[in-house]
N, C-alpha and C. Protein backbone atom coordinates (compact mmCIF):
# COMPACT_ATOMS: atom_id res chain seq x y z
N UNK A 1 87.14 166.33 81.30
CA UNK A 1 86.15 165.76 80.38
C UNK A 1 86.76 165.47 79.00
N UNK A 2 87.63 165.98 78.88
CA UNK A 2 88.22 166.04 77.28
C UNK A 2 89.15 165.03 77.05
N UNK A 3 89.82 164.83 77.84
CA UNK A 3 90.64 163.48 78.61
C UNK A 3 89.58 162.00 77.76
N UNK A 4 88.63 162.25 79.07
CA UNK A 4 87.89 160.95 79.16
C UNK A 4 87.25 160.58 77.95
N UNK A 5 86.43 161.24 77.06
CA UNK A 5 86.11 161.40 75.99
C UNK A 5 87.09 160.87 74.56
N UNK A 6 87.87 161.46 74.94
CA UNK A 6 89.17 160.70 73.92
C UNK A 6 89.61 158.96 73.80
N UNK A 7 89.42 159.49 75.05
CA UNK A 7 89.77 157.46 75.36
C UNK A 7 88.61 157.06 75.67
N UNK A 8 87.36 157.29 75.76
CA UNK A 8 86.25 156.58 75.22
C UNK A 8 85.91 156.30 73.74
N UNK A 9 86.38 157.30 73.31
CA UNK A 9 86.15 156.95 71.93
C UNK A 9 86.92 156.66 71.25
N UNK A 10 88.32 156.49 71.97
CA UNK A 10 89.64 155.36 71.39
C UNK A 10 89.09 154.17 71.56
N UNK A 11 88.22 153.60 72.82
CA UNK A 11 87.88 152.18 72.91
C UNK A 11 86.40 151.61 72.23
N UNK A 12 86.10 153.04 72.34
CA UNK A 12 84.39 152.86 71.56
C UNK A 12 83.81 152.56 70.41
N UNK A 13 82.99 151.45 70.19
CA UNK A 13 83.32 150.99 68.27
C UNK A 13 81.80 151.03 68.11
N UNK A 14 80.86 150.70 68.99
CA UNK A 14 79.43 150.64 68.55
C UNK A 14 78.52 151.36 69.89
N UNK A 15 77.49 151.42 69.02
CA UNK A 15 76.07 152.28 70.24
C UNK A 15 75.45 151.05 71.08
N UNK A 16 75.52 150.51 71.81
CA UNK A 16 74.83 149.07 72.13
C UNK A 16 73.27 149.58 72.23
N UNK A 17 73.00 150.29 72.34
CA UNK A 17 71.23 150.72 72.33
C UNK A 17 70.84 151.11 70.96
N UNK A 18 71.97 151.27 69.48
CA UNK A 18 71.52 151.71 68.69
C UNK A 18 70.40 150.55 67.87
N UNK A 19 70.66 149.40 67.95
CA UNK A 19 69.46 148.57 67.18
C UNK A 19 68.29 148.25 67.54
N UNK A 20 67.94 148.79 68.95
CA UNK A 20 66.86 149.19 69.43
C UNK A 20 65.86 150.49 69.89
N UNK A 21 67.13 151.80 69.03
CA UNK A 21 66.89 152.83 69.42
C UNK A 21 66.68 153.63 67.65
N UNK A 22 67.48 153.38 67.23
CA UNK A 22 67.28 153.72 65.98
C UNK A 22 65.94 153.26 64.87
N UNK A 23 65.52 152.30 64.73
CA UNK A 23 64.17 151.70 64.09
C UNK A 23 62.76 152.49 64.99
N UNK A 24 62.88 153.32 65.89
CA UNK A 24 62.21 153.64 66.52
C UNK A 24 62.07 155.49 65.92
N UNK A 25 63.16 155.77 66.49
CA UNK A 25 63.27 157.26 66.25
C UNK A 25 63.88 158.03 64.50
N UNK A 26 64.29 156.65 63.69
CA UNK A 26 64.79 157.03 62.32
C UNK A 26 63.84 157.59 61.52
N UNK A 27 62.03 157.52 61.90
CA UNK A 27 60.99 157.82 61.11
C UNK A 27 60.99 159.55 61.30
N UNK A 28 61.81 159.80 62.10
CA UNK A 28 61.50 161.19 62.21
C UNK A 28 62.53 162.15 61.56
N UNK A 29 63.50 161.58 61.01
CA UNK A 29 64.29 162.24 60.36
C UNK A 29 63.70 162.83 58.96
N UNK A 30 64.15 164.22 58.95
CA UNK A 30 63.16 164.83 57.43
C UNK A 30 64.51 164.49 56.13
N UNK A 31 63.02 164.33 55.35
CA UNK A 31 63.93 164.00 53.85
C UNK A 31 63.79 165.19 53.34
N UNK A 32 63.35 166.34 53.60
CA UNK A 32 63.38 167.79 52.54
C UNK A 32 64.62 167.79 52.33
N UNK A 33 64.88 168.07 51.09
CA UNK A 33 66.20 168.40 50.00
C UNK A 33 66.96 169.73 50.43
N UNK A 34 68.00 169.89 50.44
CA UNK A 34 68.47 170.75 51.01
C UNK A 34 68.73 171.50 51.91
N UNK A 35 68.08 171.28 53.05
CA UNK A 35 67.53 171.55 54.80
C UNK A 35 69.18 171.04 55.33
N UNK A 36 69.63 171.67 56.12
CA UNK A 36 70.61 172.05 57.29
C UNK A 36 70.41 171.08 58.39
N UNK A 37 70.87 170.14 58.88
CA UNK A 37 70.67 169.12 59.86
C UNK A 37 72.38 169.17 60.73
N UNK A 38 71.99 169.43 61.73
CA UNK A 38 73.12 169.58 62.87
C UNK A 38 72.89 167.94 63.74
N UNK A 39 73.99 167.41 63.48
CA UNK A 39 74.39 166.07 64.32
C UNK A 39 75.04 166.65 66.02
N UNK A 40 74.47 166.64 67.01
CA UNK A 40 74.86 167.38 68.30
C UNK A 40 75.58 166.41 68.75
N UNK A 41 77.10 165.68 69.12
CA UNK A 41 77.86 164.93 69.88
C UNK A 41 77.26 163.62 68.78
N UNK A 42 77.89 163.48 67.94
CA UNK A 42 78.06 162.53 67.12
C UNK A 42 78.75 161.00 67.49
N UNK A 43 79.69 161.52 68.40
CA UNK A 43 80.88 160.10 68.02
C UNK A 43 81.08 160.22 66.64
N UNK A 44 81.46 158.49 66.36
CA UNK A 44 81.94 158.24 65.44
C UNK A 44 80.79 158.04 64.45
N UNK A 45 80.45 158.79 64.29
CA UNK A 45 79.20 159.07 63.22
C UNK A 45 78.10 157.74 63.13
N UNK A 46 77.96 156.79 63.64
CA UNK A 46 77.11 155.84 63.35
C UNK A 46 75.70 156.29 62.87
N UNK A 47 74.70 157.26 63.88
CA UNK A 47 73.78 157.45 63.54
C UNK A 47 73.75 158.74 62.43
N UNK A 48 75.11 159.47 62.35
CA UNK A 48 74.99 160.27 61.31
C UNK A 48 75.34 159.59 59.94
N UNK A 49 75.72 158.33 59.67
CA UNK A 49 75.64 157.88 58.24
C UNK A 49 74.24 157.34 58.06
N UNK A 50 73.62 156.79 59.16
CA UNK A 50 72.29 156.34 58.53
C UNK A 50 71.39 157.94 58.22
N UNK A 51 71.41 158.78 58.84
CA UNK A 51 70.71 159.79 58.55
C UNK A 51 71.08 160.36 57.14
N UNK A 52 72.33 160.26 56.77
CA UNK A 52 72.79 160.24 55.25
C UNK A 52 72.20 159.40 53.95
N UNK A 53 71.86 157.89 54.73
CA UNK A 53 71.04 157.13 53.58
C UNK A 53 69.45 157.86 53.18
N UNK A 54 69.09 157.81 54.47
CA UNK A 54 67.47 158.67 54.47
C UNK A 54 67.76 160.18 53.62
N UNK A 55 68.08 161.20 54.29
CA UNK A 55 68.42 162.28 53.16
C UNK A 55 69.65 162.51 52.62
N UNK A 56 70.00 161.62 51.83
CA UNK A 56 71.35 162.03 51.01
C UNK A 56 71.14 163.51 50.46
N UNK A 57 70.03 164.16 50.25
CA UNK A 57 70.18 165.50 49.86
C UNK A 57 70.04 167.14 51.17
N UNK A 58 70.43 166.47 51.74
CA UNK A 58 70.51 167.53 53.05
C UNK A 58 72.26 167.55 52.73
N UNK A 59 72.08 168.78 53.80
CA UNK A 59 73.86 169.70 54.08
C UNK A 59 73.55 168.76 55.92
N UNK A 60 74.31 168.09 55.72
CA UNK A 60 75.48 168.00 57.37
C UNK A 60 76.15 168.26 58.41
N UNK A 61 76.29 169.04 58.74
CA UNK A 61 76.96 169.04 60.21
C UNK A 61 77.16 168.54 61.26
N UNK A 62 78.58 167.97 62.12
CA UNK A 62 78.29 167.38 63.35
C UNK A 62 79.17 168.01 63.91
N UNK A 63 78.97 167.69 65.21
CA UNK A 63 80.11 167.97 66.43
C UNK A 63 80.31 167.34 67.51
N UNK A 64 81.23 167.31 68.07
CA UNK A 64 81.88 166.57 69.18
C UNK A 64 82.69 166.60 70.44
N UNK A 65 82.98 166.65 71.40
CA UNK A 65 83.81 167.29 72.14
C UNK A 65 85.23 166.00 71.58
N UNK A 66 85.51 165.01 71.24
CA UNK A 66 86.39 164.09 71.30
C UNK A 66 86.90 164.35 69.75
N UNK A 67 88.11 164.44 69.49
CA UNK A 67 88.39 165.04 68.22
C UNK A 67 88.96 163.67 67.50
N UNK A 68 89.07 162.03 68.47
CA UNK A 68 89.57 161.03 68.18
C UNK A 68 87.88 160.53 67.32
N UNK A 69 86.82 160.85 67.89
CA UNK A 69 85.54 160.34 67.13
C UNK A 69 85.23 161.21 65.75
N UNK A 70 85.88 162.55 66.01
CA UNK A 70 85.67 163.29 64.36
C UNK A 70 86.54 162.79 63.47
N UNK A 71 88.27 162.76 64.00
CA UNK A 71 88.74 162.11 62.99
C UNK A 71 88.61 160.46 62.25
N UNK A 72 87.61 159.66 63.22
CA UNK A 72 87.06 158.48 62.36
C UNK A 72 86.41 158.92 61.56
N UNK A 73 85.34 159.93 61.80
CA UNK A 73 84.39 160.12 60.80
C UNK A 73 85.00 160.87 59.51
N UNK A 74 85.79 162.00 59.68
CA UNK A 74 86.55 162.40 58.41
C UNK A 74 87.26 161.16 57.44
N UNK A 75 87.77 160.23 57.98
CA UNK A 75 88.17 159.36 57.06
C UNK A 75 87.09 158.46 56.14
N UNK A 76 86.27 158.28 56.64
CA UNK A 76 85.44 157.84 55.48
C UNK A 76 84.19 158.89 54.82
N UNK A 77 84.11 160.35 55.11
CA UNK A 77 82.83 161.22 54.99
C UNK A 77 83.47 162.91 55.01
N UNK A 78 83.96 162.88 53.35
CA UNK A 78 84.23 163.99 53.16
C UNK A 78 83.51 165.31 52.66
N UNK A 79 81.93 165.16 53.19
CA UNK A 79 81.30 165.94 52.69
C UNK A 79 80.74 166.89 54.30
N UNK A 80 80.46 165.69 55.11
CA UNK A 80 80.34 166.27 56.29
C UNK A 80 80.96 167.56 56.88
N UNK A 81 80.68 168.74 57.39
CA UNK A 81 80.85 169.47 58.34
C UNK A 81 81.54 169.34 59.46
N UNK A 82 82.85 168.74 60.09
CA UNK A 82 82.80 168.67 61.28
C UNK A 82 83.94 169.52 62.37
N UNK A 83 83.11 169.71 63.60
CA UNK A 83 84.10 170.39 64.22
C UNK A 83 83.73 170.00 65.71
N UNK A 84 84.80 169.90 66.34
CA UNK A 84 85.40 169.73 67.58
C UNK A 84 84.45 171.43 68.69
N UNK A 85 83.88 170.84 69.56
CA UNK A 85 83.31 171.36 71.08
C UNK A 85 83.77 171.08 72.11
N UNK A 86 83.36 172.65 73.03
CA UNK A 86 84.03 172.31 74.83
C UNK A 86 82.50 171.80 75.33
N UNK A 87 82.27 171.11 76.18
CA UNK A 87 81.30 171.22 77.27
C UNK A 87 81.38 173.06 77.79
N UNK A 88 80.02 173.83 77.58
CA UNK A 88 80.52 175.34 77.87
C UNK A 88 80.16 175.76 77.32
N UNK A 89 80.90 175.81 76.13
CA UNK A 89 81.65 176.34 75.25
C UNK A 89 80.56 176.71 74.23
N UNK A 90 80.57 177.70 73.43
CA UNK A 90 79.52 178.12 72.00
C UNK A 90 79.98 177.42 70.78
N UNK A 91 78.85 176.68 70.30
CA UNK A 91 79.29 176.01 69.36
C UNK A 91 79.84 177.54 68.01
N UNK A 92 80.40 176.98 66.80
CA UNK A 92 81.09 177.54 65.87
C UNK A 92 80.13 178.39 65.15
N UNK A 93 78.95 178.35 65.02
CA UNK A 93 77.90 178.39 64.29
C UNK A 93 76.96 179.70 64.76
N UNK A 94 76.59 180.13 63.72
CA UNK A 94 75.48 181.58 63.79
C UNK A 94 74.36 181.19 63.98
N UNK A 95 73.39 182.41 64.65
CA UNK A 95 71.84 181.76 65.15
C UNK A 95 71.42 181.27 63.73
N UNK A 96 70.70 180.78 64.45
CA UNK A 96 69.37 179.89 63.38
C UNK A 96 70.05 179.48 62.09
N UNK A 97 71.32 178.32 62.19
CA UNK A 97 71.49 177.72 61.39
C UNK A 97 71.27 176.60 60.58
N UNK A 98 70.16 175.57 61.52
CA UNK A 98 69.93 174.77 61.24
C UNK A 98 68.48 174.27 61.17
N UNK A 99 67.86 173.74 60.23
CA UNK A 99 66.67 173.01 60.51
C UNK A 99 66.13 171.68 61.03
N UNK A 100 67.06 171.24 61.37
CA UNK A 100 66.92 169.64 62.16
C UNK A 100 68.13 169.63 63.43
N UNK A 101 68.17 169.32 64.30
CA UNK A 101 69.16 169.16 64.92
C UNK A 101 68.69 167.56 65.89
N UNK A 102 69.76 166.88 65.64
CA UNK A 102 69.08 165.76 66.69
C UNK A 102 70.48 165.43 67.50
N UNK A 103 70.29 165.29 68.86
CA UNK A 103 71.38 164.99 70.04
C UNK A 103 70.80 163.46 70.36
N UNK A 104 71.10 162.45 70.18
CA UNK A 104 70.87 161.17 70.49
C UNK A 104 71.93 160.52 71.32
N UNK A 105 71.34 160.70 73.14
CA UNK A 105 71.77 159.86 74.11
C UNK A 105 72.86 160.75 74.29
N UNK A 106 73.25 161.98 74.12
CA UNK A 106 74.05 162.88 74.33
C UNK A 106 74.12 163.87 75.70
N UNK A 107 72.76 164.72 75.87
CA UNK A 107 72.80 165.43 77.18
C UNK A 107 73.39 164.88 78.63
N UNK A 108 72.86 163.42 78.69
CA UNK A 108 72.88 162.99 79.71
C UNK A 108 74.26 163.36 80.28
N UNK A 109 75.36 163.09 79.30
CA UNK A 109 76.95 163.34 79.01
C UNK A 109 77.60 164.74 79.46
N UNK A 110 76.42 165.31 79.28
CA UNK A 110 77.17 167.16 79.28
C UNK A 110 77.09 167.92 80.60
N UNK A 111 77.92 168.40 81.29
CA UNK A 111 78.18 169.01 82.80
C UNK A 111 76.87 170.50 82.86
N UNK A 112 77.62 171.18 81.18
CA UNK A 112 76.65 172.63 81.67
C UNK A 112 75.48 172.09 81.11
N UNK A 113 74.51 171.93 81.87
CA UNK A 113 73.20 171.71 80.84
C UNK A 113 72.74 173.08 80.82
N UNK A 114 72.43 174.26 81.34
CA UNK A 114 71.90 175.12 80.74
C UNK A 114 72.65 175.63 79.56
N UNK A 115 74.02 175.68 79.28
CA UNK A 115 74.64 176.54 77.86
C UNK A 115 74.55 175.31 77.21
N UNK A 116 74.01 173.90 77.60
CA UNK A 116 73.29 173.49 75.97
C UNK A 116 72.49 173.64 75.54
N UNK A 117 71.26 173.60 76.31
CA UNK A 117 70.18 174.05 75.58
C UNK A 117 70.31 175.36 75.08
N UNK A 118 70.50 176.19 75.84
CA UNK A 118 71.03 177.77 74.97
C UNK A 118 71.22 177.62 74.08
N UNK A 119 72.59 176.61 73.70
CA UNK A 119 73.19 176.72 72.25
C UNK A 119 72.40 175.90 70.81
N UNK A 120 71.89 175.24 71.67
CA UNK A 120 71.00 174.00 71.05
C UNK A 120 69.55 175.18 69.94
N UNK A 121 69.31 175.99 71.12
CA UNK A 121 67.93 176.45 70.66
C UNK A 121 68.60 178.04 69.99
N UNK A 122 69.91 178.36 70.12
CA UNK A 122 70.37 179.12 69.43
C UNK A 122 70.56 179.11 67.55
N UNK A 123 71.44 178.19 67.92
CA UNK A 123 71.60 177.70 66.39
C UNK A 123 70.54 176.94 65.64
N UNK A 124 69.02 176.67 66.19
CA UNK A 124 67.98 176.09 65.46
C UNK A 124 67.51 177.06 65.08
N UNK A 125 67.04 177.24 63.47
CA UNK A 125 66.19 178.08 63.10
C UNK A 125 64.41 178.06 63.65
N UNK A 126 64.27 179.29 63.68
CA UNK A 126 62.81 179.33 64.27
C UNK A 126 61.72 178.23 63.38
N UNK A 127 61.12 177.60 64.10
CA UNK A 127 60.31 176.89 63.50
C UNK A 127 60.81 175.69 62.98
N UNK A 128 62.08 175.44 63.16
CA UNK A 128 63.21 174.33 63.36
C UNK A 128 62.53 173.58 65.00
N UNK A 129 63.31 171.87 63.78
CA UNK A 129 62.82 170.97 64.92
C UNK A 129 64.20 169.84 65.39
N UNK A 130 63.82 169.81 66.72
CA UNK A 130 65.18 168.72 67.41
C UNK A 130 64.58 168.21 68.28
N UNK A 131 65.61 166.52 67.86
CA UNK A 131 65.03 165.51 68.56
C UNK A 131 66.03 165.14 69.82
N UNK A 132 65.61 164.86 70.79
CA UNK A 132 66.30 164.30 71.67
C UNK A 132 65.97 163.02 72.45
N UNK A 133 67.00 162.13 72.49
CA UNK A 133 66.94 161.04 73.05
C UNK A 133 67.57 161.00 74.36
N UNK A 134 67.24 160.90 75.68
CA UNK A 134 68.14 160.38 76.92
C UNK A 134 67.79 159.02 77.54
N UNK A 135 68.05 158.50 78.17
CA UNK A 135 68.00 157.19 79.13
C UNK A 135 66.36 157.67 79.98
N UNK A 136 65.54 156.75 80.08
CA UNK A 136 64.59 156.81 80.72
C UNK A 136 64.43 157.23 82.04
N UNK A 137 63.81 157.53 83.03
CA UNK A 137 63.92 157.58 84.18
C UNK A 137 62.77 158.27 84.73
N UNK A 138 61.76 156.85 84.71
CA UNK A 138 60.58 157.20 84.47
C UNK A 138 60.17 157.37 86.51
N UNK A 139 59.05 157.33 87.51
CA UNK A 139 59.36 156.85 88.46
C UNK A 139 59.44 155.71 88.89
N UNK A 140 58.66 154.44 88.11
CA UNK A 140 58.58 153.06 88.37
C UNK A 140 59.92 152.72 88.58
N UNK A 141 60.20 153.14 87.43
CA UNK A 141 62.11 152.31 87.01
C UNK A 141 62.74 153.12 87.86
N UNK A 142 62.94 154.30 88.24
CA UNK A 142 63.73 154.82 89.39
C UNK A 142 63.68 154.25 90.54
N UNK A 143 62.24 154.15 91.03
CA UNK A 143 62.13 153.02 92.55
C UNK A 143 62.73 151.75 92.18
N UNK A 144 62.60 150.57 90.80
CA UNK A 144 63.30 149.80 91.53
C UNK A 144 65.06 149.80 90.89
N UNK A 145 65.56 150.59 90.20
CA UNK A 145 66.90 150.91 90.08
C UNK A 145 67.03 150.91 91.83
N UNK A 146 66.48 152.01 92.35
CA UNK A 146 66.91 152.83 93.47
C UNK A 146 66.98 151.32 95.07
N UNK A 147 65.87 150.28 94.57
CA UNK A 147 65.52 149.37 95.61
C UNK A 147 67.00 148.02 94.97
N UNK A 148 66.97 147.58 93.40
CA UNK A 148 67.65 146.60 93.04
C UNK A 148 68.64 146.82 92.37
N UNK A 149 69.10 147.91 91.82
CA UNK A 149 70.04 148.16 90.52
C UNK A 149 70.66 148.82 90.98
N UNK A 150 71.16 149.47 91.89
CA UNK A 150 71.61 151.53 92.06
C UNK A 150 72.99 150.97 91.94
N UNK A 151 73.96 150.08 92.14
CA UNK A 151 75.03 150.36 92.06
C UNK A 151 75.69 149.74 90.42
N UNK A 152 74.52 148.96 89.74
CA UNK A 152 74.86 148.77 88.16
C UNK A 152 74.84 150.26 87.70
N UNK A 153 73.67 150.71 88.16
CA UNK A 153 73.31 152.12 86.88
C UNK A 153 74.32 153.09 87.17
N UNK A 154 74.57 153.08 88.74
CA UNK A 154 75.37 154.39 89.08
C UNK A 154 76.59 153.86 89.65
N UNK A 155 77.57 152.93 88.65
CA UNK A 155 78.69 152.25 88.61
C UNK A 155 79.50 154.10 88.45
N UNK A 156 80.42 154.26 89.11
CA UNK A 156 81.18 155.60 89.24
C UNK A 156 82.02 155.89 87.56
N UNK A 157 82.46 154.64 87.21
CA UNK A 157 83.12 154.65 85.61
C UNK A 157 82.26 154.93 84.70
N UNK A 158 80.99 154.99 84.51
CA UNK A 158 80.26 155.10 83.43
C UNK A 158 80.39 156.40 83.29
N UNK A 159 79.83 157.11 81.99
CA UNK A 159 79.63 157.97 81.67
C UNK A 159 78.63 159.58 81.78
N UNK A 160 77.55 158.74 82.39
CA UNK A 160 75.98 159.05 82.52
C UNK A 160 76.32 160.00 84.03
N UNK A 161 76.01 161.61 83.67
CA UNK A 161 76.34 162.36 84.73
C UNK A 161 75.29 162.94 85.11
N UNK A 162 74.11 162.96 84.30
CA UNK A 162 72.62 164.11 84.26
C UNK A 162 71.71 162.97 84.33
N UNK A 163 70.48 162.91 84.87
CA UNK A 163 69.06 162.40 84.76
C UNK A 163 68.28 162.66 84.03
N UNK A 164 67.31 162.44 83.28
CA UNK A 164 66.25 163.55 82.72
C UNK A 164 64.87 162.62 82.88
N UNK A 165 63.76 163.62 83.58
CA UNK A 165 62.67 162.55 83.22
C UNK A 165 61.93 163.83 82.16
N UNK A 166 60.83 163.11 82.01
CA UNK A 166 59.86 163.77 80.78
C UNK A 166 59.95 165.04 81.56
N UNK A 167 59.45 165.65 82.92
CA UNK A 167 59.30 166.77 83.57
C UNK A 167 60.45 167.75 83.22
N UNK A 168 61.35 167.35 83.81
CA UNK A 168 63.08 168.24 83.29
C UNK A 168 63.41 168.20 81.95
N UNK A 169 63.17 167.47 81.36
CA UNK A 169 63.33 167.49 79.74
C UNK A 169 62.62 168.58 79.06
N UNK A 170 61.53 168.70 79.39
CA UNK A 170 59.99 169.40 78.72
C UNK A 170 60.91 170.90 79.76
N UNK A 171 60.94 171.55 80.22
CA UNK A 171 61.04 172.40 81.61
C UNK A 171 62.49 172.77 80.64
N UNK A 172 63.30 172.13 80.36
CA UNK A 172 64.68 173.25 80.03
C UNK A 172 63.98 173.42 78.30
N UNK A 173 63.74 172.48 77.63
CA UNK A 173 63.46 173.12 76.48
C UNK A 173 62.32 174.05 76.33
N UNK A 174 61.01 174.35 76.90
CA UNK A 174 60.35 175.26 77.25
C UNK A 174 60.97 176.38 77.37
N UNK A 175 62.09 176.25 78.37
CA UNK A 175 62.72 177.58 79.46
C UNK A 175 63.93 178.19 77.86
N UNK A 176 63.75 177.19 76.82
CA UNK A 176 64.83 177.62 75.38
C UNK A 176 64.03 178.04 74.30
N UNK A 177 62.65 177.87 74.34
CA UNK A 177 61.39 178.68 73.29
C UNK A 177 61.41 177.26 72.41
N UNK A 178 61.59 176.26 72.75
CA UNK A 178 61.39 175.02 72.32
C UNK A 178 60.10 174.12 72.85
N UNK A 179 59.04 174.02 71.70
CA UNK A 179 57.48 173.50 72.42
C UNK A 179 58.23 171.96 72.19
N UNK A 180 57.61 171.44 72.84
CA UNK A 180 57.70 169.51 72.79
C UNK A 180 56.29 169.58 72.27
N UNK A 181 56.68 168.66 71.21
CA UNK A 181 55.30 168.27 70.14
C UNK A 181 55.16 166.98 70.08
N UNK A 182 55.91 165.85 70.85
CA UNK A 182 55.52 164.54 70.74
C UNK A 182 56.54 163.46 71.66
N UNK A 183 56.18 163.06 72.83
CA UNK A 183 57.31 161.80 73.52
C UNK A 183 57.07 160.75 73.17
N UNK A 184 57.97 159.78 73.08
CA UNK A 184 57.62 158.44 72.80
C UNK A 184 59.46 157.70 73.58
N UNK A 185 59.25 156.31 73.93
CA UNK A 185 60.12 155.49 74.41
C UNK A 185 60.21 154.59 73.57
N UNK A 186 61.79 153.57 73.71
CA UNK A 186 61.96 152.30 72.89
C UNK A 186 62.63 151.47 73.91
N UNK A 187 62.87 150.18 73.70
CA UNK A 187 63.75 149.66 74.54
C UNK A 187 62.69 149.03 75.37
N UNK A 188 62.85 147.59 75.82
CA UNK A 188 61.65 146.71 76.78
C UNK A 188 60.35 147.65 76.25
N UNK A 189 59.77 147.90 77.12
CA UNK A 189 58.22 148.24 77.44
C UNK A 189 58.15 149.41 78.28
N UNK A 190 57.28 150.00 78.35
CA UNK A 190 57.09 151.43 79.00
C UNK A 190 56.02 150.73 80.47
N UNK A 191 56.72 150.93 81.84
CA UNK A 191 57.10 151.94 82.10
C UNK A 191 58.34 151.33 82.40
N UNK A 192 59.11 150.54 82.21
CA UNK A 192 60.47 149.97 82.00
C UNK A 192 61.44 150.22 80.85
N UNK A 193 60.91 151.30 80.20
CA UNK A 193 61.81 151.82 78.58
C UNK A 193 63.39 151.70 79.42
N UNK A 194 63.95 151.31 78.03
CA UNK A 194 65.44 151.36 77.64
C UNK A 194 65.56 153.38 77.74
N UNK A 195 64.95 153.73 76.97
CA UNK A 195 64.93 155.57 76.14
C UNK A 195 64.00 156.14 76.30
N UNK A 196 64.10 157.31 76.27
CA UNK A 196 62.77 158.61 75.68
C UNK A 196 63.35 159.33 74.83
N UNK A 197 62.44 159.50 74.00
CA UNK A 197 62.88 160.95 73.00
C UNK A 197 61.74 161.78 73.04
N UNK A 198 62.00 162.73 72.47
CA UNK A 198 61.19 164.31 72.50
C UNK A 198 61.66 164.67 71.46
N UNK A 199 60.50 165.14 70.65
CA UNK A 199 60.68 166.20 69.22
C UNK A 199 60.06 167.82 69.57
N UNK A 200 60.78 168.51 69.81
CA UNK A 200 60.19 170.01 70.20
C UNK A 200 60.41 170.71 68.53
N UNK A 201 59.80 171.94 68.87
CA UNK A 201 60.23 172.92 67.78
C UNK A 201 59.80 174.29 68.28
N UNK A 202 61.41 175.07 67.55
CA UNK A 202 61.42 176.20 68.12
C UNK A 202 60.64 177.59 67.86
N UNK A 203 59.91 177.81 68.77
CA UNK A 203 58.88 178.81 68.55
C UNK A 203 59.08 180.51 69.16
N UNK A 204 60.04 180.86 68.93
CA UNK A 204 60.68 182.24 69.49
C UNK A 204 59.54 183.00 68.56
N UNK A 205 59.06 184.28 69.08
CA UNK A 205 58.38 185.29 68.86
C UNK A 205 59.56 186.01 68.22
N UNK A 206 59.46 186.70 66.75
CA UNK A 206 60.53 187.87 66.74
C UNK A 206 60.30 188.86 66.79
């Protein structure tokens, strides 16, 4: 994985879903001053500089498993936080460090899905909120992927290793003390969405 990642993001220059994915989900980014915002698998920071225009007064953090997409971002963004992740692996960071965390179009990418959400709902402070975006996969669009598309979507070179519909999405963050407080899709029309995202927040009893 660490391989592939490198040389994706040696060849990788833009989000092709970001100008239809971002005007959608950017309203949810918080402007509170000083609040802790964790960027989860960044790349090359695209959606973490626009989240910089919206709160220039937040603290930063991102991470990445590809250390070729952190070092783009260090060259132009020396205020940022950043550090290099295994798929696995525990991120760098102490519980409840953060008050925003958003993973955009990221899970789908990651082998262990249970030690992400772990880590995900580890390092969010209680009552901390994260957004997540994956690829749709609603059942309409699965039947006709599955009847007309199956060998575009599930071309063996792509990237896309996990599914998520609203059910499995809602079901691991639940199973992390993470409530889902709101879904919404972008991209064509629903029930044909491009995306889904989910805004949960973490509700651990202490």
């Amino acid at each position: 994985m660490k391989t592939y990642y490198e040389r994706y993001w040696q060849k990788k220059e833009i989000l092709e879903d970001f100008h239809y994915k971002w005007p959608v989900i950017k309203k949810f980014i918080p402007t509170k001053r000083n609040i802790h915002i964790l960027d989860f698998g960044c790349g090359k920071g695209t959606i973490l500089t626009e989240m910089q225009k919206i709160n220039p007064h937040a603290y930063f953090t991102a991470v990445d498993v590809s250390q070729k997409a952190l070092n783009f971002i260090k060259k132009k963004d020396k205020k940022t936080i950043l550090r290099k992740i295994l798929d696995g692996g525990s991120m760098p960071f102490q519980d409840n460090s953060f008050d925003f965390i958003i993973a955009s179009d990221v899970l789908e990418h990651v082998y262990d899905t249970e030690n992400a959400f772990f880590e995900l709902s580890r390092v969010l402070k209680n009552k901390g909120k994260i957004l997540i975006s994956v690829p749709y996969n609603g059942m309409i669009k699965r039947t006709l992927v599955a009847l007309f598309f199956f060998e575009f979507i599930f071309e063996p070179s792509t990237p896309h290793i996990r599914l998520y519909t609203k059910n499995s999405l809602t079901k691991y963050l639940n199973k992390y003390g993470i409530k889902v407080e709101k879904v919404g899709y972008y991209g064509r029309f629903f029930p044909f969405s491009n995306g889904m995202y989910m805004i949960g927040v973490k509700n651990k009893k202490k």
